[in-house]
C-alpha atoms as a PDB file:
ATOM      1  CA  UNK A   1     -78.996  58.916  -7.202  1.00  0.00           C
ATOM      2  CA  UNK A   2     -77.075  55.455  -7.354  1.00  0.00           C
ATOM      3  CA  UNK A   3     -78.228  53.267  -4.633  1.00  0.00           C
ATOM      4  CA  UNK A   4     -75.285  51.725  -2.837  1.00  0.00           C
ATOM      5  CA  UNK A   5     -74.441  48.554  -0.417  1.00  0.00           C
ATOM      6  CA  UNK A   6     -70.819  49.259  -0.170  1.00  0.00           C
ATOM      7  CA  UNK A   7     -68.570  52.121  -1.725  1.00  0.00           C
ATOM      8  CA  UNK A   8     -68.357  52.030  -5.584  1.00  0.00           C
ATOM      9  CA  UNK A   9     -64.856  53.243  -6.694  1.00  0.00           C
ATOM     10  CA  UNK A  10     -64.730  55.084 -10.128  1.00  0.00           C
ATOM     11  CA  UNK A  11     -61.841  55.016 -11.917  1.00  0.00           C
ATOM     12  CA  UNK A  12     -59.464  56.378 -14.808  1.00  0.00           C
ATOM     13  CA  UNK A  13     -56.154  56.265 -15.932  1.00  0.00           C
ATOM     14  CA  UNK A  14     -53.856  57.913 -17.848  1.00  0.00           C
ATOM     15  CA  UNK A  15     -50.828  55.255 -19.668  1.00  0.00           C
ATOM     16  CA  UNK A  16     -48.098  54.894 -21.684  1.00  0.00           C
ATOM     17  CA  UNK A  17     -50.157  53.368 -24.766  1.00  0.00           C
ATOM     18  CA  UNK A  18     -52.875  50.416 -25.103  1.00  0.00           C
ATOM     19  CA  UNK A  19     -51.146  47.167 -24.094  1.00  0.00           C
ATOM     20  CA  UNK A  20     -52.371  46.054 -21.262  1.00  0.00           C
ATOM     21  CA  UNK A  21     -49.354  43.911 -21.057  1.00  0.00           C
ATOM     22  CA  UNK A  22     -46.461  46.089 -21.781  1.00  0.00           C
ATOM     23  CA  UNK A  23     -48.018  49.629 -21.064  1.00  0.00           C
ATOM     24  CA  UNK A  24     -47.496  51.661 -17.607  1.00  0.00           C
ATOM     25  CA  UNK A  25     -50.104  53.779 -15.477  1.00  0.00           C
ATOM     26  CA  UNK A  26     -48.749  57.398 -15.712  1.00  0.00           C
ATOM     27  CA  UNK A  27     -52.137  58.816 -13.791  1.00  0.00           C
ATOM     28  CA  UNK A  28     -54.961  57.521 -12.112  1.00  0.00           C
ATOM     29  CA  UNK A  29     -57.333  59.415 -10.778  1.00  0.00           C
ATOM     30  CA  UNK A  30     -60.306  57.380  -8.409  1.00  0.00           C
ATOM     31  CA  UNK A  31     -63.535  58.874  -7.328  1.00  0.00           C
ATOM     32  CA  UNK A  32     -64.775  56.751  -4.122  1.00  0.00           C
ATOM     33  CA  UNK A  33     -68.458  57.003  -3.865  1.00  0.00           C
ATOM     34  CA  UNK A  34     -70.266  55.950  -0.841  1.00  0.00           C
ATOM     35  CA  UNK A  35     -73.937  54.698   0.428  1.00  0.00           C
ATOM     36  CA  UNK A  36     -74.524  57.968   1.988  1.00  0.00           C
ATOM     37  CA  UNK A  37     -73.257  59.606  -1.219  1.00  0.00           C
ATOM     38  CA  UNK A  38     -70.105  61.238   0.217  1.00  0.00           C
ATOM     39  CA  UNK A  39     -67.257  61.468  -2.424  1.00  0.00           C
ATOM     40  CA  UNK A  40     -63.594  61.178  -2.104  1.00  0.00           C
ATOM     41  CA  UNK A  41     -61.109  61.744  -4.874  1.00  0.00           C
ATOM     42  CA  UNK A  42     -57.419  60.803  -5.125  1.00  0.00           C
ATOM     43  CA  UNK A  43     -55.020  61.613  -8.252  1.00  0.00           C
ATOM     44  CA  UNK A  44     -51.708  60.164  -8.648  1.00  0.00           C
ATOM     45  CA  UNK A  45     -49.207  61.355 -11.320  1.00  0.00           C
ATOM     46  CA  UNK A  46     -46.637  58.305 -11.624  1.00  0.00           C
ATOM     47  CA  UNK A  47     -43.126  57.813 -13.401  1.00  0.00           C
ATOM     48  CA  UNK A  48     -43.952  54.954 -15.377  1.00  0.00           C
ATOM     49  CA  UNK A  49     -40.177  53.882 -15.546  1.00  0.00           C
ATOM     50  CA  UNK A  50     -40.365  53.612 -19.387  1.00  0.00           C
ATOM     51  CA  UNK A  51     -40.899  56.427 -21.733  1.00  0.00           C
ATOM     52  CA  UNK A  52     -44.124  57.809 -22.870  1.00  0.00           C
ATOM     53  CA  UNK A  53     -44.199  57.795 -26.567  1.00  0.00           C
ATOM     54  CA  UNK A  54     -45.097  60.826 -28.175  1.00  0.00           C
ATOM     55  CA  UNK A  55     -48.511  60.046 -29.441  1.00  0.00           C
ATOM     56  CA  UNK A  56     -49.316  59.326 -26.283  1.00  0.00           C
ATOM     57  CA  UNK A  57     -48.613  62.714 -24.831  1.00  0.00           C
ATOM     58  CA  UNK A  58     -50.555  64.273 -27.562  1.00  0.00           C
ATOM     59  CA  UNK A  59     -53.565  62.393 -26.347  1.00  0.00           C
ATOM     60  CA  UNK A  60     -52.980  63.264 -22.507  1.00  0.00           C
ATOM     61  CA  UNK A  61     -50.307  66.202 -22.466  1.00  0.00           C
ATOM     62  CA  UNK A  62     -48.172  63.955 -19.848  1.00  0.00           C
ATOM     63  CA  UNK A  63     -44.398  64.032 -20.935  1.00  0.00           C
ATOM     64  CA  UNK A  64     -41.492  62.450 -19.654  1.00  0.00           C
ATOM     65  CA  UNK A  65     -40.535  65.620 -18.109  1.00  0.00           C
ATOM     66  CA  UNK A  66     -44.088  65.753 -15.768  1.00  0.00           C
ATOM     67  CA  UNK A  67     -43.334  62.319 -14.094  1.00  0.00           C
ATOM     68  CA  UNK A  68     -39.643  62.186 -13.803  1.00  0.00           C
ATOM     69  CA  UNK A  69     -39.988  63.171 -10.187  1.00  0.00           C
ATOM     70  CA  UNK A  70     -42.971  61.168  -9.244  1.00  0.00           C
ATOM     71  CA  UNK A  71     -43.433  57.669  -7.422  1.00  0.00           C
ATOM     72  CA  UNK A  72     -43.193  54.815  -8.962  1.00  0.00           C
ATOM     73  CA  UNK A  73     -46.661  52.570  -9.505  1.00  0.00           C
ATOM     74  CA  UNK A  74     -44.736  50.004  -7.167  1.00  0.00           C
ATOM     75  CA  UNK A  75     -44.006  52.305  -4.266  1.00  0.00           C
ATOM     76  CA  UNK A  76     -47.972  53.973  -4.002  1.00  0.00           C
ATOM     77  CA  UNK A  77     -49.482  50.552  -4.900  1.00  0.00           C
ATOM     78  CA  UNK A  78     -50.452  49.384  -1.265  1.00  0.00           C
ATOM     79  CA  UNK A  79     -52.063  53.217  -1.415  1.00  0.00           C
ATOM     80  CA  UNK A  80     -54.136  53.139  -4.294  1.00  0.00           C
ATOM     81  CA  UNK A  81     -54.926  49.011  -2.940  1.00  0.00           C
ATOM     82  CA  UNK A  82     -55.990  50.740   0.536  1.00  0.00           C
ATOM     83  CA  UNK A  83     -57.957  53.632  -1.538  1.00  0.00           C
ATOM     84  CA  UNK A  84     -60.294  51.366  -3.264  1.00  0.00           C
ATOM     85  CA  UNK A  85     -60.564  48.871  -0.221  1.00  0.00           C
ATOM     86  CA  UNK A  86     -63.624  46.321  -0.730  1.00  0.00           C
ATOM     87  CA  UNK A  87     -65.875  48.485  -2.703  1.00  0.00           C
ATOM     88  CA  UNK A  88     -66.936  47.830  -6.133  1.00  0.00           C
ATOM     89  CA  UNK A  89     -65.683  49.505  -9.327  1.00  0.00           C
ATOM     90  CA  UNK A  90     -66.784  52.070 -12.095  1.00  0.00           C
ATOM     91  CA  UNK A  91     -65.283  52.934 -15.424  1.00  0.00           C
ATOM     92  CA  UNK A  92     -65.966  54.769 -18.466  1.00  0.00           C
ATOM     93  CA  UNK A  93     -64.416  51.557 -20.962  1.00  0.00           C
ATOM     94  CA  UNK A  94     -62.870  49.887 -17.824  1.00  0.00           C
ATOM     95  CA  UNK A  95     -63.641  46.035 -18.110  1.00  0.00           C
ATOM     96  CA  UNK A  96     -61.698  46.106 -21.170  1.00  0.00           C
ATOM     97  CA  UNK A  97     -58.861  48.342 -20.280  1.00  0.00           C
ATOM     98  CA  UNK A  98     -58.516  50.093 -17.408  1.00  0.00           C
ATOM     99  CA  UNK A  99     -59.192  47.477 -14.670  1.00  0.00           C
ATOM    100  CA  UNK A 100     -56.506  44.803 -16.357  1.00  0.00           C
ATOM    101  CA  UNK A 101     -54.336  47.378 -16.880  1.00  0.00           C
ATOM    102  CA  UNK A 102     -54.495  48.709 -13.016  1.00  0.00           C
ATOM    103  CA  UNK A 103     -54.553  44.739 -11.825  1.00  0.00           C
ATOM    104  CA  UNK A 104     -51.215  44.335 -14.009  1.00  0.00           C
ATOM    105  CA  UNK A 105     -49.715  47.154 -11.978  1.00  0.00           C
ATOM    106  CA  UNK A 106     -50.749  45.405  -9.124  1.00  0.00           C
ATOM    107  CA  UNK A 107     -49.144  42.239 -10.437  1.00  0.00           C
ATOM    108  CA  UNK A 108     -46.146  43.993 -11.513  1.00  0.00           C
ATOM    109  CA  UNK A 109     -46.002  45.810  -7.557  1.00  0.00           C
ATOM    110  CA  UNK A 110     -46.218  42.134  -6.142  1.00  0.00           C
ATOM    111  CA  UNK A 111     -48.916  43.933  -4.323  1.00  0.00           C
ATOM    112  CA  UNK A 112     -52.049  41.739  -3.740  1.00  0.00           C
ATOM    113  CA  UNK A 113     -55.713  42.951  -5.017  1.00  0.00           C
ATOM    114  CA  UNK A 114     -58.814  41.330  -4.503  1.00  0.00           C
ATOM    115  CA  UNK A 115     -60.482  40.855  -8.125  1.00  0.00           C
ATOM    116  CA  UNK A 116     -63.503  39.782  -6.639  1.00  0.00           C
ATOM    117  CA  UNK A 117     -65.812  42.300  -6.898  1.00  0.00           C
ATOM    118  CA  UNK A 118     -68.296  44.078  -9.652  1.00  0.00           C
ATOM    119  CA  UNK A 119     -67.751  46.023 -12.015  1.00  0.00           C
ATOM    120  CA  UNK A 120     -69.717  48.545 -13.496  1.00  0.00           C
ATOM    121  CA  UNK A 121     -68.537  49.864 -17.293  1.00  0.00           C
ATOM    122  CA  UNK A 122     -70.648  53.109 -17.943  1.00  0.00           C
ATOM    123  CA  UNK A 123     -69.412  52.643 -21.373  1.00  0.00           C
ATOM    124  CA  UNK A 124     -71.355  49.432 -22.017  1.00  0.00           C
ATOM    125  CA  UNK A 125     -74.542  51.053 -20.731  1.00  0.00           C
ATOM    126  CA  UNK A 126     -73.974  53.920 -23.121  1.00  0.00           C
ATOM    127  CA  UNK A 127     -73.057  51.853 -26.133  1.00  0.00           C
ATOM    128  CA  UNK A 128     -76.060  49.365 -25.885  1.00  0.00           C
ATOM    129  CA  UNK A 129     -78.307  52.395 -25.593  1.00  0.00           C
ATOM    130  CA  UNK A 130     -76.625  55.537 -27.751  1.00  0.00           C
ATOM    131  CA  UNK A 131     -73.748  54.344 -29.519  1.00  0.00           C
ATOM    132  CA  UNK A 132     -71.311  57.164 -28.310  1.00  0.00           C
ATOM    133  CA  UNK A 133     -67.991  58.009 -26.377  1.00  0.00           C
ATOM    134  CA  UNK A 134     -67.788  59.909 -23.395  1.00  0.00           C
ATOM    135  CA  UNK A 135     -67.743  63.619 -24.635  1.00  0.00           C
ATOM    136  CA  UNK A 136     -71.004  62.806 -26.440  1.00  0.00           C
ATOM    137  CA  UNK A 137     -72.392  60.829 -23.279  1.00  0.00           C
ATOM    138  CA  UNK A 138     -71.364  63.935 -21.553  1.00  0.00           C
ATOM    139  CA  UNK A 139     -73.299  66.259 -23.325  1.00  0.00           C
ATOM    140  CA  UNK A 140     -75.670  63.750 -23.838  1.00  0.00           C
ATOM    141  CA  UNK A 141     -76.482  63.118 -20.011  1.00  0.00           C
ATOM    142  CA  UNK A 142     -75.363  66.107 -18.360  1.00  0.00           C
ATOM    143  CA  UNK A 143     -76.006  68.929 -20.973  1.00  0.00           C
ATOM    144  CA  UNK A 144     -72.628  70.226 -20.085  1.00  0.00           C
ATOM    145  CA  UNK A 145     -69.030  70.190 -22.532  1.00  0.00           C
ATOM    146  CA  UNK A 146     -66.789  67.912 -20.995  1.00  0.00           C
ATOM    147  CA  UNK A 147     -63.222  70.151 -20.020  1.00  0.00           C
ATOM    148  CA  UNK A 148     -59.981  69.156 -20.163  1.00  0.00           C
ATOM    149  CA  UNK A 149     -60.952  65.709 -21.926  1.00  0.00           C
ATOM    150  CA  UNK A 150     -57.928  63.325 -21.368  1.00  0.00           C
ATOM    151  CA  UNK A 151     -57.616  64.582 -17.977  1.00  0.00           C
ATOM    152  CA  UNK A 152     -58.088  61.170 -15.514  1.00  0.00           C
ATOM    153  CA  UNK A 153     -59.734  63.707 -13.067  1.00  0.00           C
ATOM    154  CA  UNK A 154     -61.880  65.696 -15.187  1.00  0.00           C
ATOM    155  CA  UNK A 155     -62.881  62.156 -17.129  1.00  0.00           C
ATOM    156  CA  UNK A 156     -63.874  59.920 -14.196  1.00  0.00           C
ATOM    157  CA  UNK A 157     -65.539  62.973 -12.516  1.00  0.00           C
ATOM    158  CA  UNK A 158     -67.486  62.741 -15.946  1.00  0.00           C
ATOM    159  CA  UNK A 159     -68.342  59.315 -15.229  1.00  0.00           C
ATOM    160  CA  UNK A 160     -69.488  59.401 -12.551  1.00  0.00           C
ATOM    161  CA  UNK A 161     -71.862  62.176 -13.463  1.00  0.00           C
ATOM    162  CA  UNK A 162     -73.147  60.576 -16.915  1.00  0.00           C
ATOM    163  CA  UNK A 163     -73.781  56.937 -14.729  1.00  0.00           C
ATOM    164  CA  UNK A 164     -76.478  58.975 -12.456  1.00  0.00           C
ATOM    165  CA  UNK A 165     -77.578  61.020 -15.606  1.00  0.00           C
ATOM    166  CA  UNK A 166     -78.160  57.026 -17.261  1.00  0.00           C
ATOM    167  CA  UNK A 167     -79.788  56.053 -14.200  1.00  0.00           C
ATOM    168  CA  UNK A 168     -82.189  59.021 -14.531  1.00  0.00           C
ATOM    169  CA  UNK A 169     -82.853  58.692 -17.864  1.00  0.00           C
ATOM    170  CA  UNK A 170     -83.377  55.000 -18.083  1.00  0.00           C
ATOM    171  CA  UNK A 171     -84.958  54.260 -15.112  1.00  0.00           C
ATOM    172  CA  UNK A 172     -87.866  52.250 -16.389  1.00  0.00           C
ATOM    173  CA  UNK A 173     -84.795  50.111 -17.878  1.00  0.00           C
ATOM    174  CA  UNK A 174     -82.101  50.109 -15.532  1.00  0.00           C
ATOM    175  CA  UNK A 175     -82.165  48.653 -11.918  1.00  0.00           C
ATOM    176  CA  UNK A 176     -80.760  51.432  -9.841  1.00  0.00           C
ATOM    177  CA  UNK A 177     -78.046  49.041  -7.859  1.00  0.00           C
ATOM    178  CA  UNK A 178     -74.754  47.838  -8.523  1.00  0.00           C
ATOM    179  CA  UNK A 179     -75.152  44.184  -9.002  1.00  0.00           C
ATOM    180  CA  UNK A 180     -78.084  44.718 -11.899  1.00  0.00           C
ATOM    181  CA  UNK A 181     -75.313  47.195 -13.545  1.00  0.00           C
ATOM    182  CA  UNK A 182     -72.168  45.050 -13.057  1.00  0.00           C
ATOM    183  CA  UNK A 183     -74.538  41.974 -14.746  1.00  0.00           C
ATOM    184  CA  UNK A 184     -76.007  44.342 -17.325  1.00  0.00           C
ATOM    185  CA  UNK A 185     -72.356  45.736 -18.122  1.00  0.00           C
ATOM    186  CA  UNK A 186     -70.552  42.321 -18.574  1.00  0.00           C
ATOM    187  CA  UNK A 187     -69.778  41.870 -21.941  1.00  0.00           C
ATOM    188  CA  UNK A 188     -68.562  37.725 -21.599  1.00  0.00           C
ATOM    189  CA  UNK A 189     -67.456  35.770 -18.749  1.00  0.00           C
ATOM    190  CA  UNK A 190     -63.337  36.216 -18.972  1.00  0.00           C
ATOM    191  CA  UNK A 191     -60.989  33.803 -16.724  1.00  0.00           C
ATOM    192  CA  UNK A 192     -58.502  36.374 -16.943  1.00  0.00           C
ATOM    193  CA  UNK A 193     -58.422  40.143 -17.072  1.00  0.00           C
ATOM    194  CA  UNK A 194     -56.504  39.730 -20.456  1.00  0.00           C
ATOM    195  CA  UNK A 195     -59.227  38.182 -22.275  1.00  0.00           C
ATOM    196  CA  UNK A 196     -57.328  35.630 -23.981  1.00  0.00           C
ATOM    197  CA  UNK A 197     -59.758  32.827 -21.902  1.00  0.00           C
ATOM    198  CA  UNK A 198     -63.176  32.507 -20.972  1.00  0.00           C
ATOM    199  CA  UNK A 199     -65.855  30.165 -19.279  1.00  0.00           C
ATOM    200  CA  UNK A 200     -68.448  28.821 -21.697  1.00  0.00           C
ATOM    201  CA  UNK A 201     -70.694  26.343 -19.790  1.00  0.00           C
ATOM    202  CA  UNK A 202     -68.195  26.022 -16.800  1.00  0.00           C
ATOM    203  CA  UNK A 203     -64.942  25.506 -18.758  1.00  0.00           C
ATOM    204  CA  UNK A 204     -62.230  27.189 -19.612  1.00  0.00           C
ATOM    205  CA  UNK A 205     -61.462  27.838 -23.708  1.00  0.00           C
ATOM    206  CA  UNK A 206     -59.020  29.988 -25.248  1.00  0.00           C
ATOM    207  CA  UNK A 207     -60.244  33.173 -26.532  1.00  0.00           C
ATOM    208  CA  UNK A 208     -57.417  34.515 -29.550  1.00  0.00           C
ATOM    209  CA  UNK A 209     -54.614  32.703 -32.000  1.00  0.00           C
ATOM    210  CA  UNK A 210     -54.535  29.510 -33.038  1.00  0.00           C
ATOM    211  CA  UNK A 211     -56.531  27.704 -30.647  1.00  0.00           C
ATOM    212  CA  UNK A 212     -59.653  30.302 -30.146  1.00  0.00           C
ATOM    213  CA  UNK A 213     -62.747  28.252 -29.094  1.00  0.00           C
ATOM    214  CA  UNK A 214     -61.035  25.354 -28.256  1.00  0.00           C
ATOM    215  CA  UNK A 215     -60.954  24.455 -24.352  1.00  0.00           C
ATOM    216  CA  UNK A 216     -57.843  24.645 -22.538  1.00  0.00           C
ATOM    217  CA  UNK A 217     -58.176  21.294 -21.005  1.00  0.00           C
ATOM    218  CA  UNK A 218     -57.696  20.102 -24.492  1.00  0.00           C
ATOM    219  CA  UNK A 219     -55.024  21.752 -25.260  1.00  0.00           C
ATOM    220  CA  UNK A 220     -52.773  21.089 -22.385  1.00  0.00           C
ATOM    221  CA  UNK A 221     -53.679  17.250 -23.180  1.00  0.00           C
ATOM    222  CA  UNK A 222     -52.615  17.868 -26.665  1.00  0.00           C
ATOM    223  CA  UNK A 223     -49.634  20.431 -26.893  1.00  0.00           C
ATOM    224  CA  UNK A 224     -48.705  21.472 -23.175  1.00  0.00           C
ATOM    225  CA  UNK A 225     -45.959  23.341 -24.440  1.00  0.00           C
ATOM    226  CA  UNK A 226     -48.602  25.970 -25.643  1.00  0.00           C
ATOM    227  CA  UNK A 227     -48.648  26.725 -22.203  1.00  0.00           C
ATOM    228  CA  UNK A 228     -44.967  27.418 -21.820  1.00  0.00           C
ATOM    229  CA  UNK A 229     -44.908  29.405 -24.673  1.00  0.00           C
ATOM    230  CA  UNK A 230     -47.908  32.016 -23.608  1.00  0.00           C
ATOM    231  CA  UNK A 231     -45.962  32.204 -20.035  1.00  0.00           C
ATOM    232  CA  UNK A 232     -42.703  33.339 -21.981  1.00  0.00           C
ATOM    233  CA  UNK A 233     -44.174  35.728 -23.763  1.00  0.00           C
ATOM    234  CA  UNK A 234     -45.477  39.368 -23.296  1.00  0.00           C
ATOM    235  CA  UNK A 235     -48.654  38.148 -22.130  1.00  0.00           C
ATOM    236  CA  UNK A 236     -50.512  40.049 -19.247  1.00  0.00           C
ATOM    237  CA  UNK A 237     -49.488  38.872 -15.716  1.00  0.00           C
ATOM    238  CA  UNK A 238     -53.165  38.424 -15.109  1.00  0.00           C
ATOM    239  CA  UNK A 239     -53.331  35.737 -18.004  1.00  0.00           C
ATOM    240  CA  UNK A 240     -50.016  34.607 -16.805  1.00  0.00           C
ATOM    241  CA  UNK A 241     -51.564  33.814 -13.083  1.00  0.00           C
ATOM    242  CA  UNK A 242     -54.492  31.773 -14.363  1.00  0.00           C
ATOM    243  CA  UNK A 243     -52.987  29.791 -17.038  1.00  0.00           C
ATOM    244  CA  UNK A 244     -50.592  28.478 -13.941  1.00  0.00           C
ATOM    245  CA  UNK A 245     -53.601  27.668 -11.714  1.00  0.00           C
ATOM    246  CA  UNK A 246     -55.395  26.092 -14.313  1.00  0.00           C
ATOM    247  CA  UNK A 247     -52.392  23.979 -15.316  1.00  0.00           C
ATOM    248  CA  UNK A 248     -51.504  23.128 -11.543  1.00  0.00           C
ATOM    249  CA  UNK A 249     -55.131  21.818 -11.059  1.00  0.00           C
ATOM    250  CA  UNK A 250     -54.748  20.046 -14.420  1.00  0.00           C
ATOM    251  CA  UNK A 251     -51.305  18.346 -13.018  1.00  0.00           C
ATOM    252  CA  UNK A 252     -53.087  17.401  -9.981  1.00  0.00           C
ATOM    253  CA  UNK A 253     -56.091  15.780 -11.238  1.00  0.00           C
ATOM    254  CA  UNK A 254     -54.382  13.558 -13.837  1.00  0.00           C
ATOM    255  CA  UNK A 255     -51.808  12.417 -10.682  1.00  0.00           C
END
């Protein structure tokens, strides 16, 4: 079993697409694991306020029709915020999409969230051992067919299950602890959820377009309006945030 310090919260959602920037939740479902290994589950269906494109609804079977009546991301936010609390945070894929994503909504809810905490992707454990995707990992780990795939309950019930089945059968490998599995899990040291900046050797450099590996610092110095630009444009709010506080500490030290 997973040895725990605090609660570890796993989570999936169910959205309007891939964007992390312009998509919307439309279910989340959160399985809240604690030390003594008593579980707690919460589901939300939510009206995304924007309609779910049909390609999307093949993948999930969530229509327009399904959330029409449902509350709006903004008005369960401080919910799903009180739900997950302090603990740390499990995802099948989550680093790269379903934690920005659910930190956007937060954004978007003007509802504050606490970022600092670890994160656990059983994804990354499963591609740097097997190569797979979480049906195979399901029936990889658990010798069971995963049900009603695309379902946000049935899938993070899944992964919770294939993260214990990993710990079992890599045991000799894997330190059985969050903080081993949130280091061994990180795939690069982000500044921002989006992924469009990270740290390299204490400093901030831009991670996509024209400027990729070139350090932010610089940039402002050289083309400041750069900055204006990503902040008018359908960036995530995440990306938004940090670009401001980098630029407000850049502002202060050159004062």
């Amino acid at each position: 079993m997973l040895h725990l310090d605090k609660p570890l919260v796993f989570l999936d959602l169910e959205t309007t697409g891939v964007n992390i920037a312009t998509d919307r939740i439309i279910e989340i479902s959160m399985l809240k694991l604690y030390p003594d290994q008593q579980q707690e589950i919460r589901t939300d269906r939510v009206n995304p306020g924007i309609p779910i494109p049909a390609e999307s609804t093949m993948i999930h079977g969530i229509s327009d029709a399904d959330v029409k009546d449902k509350p709006s991301f903004r008005k369960i936010a401080p919910e799903i915020r009180d739900f997950i609390g302090n603990a740390d945070m499990a995802g099948y894929n989550s680093n790269k999409f379903d934690i920005p994503l659910l930190i956007e909504e937060f954004l978007r809810a003007d509802v504050g969230f606490d970022t600092n905490r670890k994160y656990v992707d059983v994804m990354r454990i499963f591609t740097l051992m097997e190569k797979r995707d979480l049906q195979t990992a399901y029936r990889f780990f658990c010798n069971k067919e995963l049900v009603n795939a695309h379902s946000a309950e049935a899938d993070v019930i899944a992964t919770f299950e294939v993260l214990n089945g990993q710990l079992e059968r890599y045991g000799d490998q894997l330190e059985n602890n969050v903080s081993f599995l949130h280091e061994f899990t990180k795939d690069g040291d982000f500044v921002d959820t989006g992924r469009r900046m990270v740290f390299k050797d204490g400093k901030e450099y831009f991670n996509f377009g024209k400027y990729k590996d070139r350090m932010v610092e610089e940039i402002y110095k050289k083309e400041p309006h750069y900055f204006d630009w990503i902040l008018q444009n359908e960036f995530p709010l995440d990306t938004k945030l940090k670009l401001k506080m980098i630029r407000m500490r850049l502002q202060q030290k050159n004062k």
